[in-house]
N, C-alpha and C. Protein backbone atom coordinates (compact mmCIF):
# COMPACT_ATOMS: atom_id res chain seq x y z
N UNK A 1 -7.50 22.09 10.11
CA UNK A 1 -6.97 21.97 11.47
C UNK A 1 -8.14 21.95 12.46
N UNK A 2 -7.52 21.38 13.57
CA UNK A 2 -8.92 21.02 14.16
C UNK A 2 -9.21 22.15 15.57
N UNK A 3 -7.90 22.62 15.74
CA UNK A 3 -8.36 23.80 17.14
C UNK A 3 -7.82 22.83 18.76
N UNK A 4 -7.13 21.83 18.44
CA UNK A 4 -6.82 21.27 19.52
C UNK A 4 -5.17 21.82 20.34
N UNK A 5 -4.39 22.09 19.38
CA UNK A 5 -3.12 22.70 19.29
C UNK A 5 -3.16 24.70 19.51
N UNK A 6 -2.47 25.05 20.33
CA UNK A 6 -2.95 26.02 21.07
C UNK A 6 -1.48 26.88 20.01
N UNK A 7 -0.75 25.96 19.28
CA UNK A 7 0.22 26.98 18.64
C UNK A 7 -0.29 26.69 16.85
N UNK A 8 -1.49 26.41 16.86
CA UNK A 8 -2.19 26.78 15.64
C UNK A 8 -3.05 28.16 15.59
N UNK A 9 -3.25 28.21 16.46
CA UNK A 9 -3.86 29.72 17.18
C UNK A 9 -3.40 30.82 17.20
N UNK A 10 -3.58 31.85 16.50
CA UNK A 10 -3.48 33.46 16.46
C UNK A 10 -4.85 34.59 16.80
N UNK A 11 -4.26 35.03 17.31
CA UNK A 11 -5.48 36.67 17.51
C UNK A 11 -5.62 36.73 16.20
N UNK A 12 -6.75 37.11 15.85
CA UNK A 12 -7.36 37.41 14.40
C UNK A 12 -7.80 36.65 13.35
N UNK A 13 -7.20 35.43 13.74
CA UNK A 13 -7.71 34.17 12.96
C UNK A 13 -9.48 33.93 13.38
N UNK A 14 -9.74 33.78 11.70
CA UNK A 14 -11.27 33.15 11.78
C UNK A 14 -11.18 31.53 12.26
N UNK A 15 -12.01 31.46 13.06
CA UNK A 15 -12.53 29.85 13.64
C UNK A 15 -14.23 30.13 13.58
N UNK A 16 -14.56 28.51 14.17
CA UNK A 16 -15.64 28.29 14.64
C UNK A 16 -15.44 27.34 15.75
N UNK A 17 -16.14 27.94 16.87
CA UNK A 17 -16.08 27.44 18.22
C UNK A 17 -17.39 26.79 18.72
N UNK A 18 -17.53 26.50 19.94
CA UNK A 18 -18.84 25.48 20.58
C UNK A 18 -19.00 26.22 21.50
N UNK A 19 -19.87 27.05 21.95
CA UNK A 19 -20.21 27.32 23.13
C UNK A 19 -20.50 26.58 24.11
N UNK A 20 -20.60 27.28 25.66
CA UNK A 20 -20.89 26.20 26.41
C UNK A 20 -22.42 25.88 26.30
N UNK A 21 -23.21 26.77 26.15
CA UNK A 21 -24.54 25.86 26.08
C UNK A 21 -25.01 25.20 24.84
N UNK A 22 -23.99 25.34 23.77
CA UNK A 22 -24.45 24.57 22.51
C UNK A 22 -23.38 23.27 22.67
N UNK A 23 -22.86 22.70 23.79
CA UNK A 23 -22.08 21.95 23.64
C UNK A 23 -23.07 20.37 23.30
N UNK A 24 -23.91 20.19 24.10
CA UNK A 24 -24.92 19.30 23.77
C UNK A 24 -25.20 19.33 22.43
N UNK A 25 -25.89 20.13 21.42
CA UNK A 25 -26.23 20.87 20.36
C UNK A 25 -24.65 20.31 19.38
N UNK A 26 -23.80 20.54 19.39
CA UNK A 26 -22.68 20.68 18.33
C UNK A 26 -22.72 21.65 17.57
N UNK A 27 -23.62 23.12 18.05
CA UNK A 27 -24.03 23.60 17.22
C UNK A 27 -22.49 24.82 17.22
N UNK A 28 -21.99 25.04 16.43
CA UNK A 28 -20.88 25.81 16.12
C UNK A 28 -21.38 27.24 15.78
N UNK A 29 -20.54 28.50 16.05
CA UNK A 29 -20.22 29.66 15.94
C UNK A 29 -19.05 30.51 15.20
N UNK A 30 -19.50 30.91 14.49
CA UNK A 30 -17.81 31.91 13.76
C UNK A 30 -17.52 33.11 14.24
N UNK A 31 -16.15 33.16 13.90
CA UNK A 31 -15.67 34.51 14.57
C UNK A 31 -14.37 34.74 14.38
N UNK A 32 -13.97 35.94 15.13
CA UNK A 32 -12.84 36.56 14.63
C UNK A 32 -11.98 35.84 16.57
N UNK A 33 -10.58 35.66 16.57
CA UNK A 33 -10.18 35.38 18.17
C UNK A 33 -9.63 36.75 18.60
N UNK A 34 -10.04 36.77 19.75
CA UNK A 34 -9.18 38.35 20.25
C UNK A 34 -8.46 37.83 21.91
N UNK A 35 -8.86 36.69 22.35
CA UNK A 35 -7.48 36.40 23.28
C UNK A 35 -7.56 34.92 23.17
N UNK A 36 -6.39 33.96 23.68
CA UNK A 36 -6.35 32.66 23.58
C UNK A 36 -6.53 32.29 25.32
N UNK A 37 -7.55 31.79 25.91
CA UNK A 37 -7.95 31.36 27.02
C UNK A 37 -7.21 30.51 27.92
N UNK A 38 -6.61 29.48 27.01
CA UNK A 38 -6.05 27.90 27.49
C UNK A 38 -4.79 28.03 27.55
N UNK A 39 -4.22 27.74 28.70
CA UNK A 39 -2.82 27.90 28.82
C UNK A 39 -2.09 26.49 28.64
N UNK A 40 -2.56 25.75 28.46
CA UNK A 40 -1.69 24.50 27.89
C UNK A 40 -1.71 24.47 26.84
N UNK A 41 -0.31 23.68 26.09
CA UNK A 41 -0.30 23.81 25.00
C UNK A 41 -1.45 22.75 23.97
N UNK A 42 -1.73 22.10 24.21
CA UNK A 42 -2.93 21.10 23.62
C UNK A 42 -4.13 20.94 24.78
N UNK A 43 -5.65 20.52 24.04
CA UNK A 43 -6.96 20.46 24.81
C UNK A 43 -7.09 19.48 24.09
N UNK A 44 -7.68 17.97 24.05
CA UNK A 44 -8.34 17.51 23.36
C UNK A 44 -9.99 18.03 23.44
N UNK A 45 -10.21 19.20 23.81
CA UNK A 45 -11.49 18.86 23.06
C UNK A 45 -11.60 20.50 22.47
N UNK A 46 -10.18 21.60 22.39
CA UNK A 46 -10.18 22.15 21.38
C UNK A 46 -9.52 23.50 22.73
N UNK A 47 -8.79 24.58 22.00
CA UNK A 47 -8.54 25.87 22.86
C UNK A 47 -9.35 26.46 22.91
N UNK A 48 -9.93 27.08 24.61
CA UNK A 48 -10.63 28.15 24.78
C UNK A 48 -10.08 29.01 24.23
N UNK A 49 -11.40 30.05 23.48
CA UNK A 49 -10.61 31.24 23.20
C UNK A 49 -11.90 32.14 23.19
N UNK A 50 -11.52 33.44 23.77
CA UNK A 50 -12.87 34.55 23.31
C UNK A 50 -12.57 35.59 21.93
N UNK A 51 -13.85 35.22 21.59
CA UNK A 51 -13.92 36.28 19.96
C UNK A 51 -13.97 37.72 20.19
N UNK A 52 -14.15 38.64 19.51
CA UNK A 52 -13.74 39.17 18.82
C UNK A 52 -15.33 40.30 19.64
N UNK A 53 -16.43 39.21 19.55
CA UNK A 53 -18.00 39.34 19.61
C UNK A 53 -17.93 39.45 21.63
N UNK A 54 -16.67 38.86 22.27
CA UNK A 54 -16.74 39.04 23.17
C UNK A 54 -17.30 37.48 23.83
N UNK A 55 -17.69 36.60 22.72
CA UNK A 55 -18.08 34.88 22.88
C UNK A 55 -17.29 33.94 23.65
N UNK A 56 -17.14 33.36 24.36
CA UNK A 56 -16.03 32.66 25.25
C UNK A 56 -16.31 30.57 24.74
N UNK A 57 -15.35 30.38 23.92
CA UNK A 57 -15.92 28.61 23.32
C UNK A 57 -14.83 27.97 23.29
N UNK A 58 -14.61 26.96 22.70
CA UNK A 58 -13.77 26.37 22.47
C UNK A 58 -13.27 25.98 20.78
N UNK A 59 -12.38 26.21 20.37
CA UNK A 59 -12.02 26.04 19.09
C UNK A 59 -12.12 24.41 18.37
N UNK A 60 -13.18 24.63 17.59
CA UNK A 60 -13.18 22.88 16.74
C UNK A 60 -13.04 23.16 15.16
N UNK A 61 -13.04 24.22 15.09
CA UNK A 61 -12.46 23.78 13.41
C UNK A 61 -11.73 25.54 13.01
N UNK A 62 -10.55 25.78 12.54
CA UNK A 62 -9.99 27.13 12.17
C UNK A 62 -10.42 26.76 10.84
N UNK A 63 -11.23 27.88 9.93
CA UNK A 63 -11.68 28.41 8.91
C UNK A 63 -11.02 28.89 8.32
């Protein structure tokens, strides 16, 4: 799944997200979610969500 769908999303689910300054980069992050950011139900370019670590990204791939 790709993290674009905001009702694929649970608190506690492992993802890997994009930060904002690794957005250039593509460079991805893992983690645990502890709130869902995005209040619409779809993003194409993935749901904000903050981890767990306290990280604030956007969801591109659930693990």
């Amino acid at each position: 799944m790709d993290g674009t769908k905001r009702k694929d999303i649970r608190s506690g689910m492992s993802v890997a997200i994009v930060l904002k300054q690794d957005q250039d980069s593509g460079r991805l992050t893992d983690g645990i979610v502890r709130d869902i950011l995005t209040n619409s139900a779809t993003h194409p370019h993935g749901i904000k969500v903050r981890l767990m670590s306290g990280e604030v990204g956007r969801v591109k791939e659930i693990v």
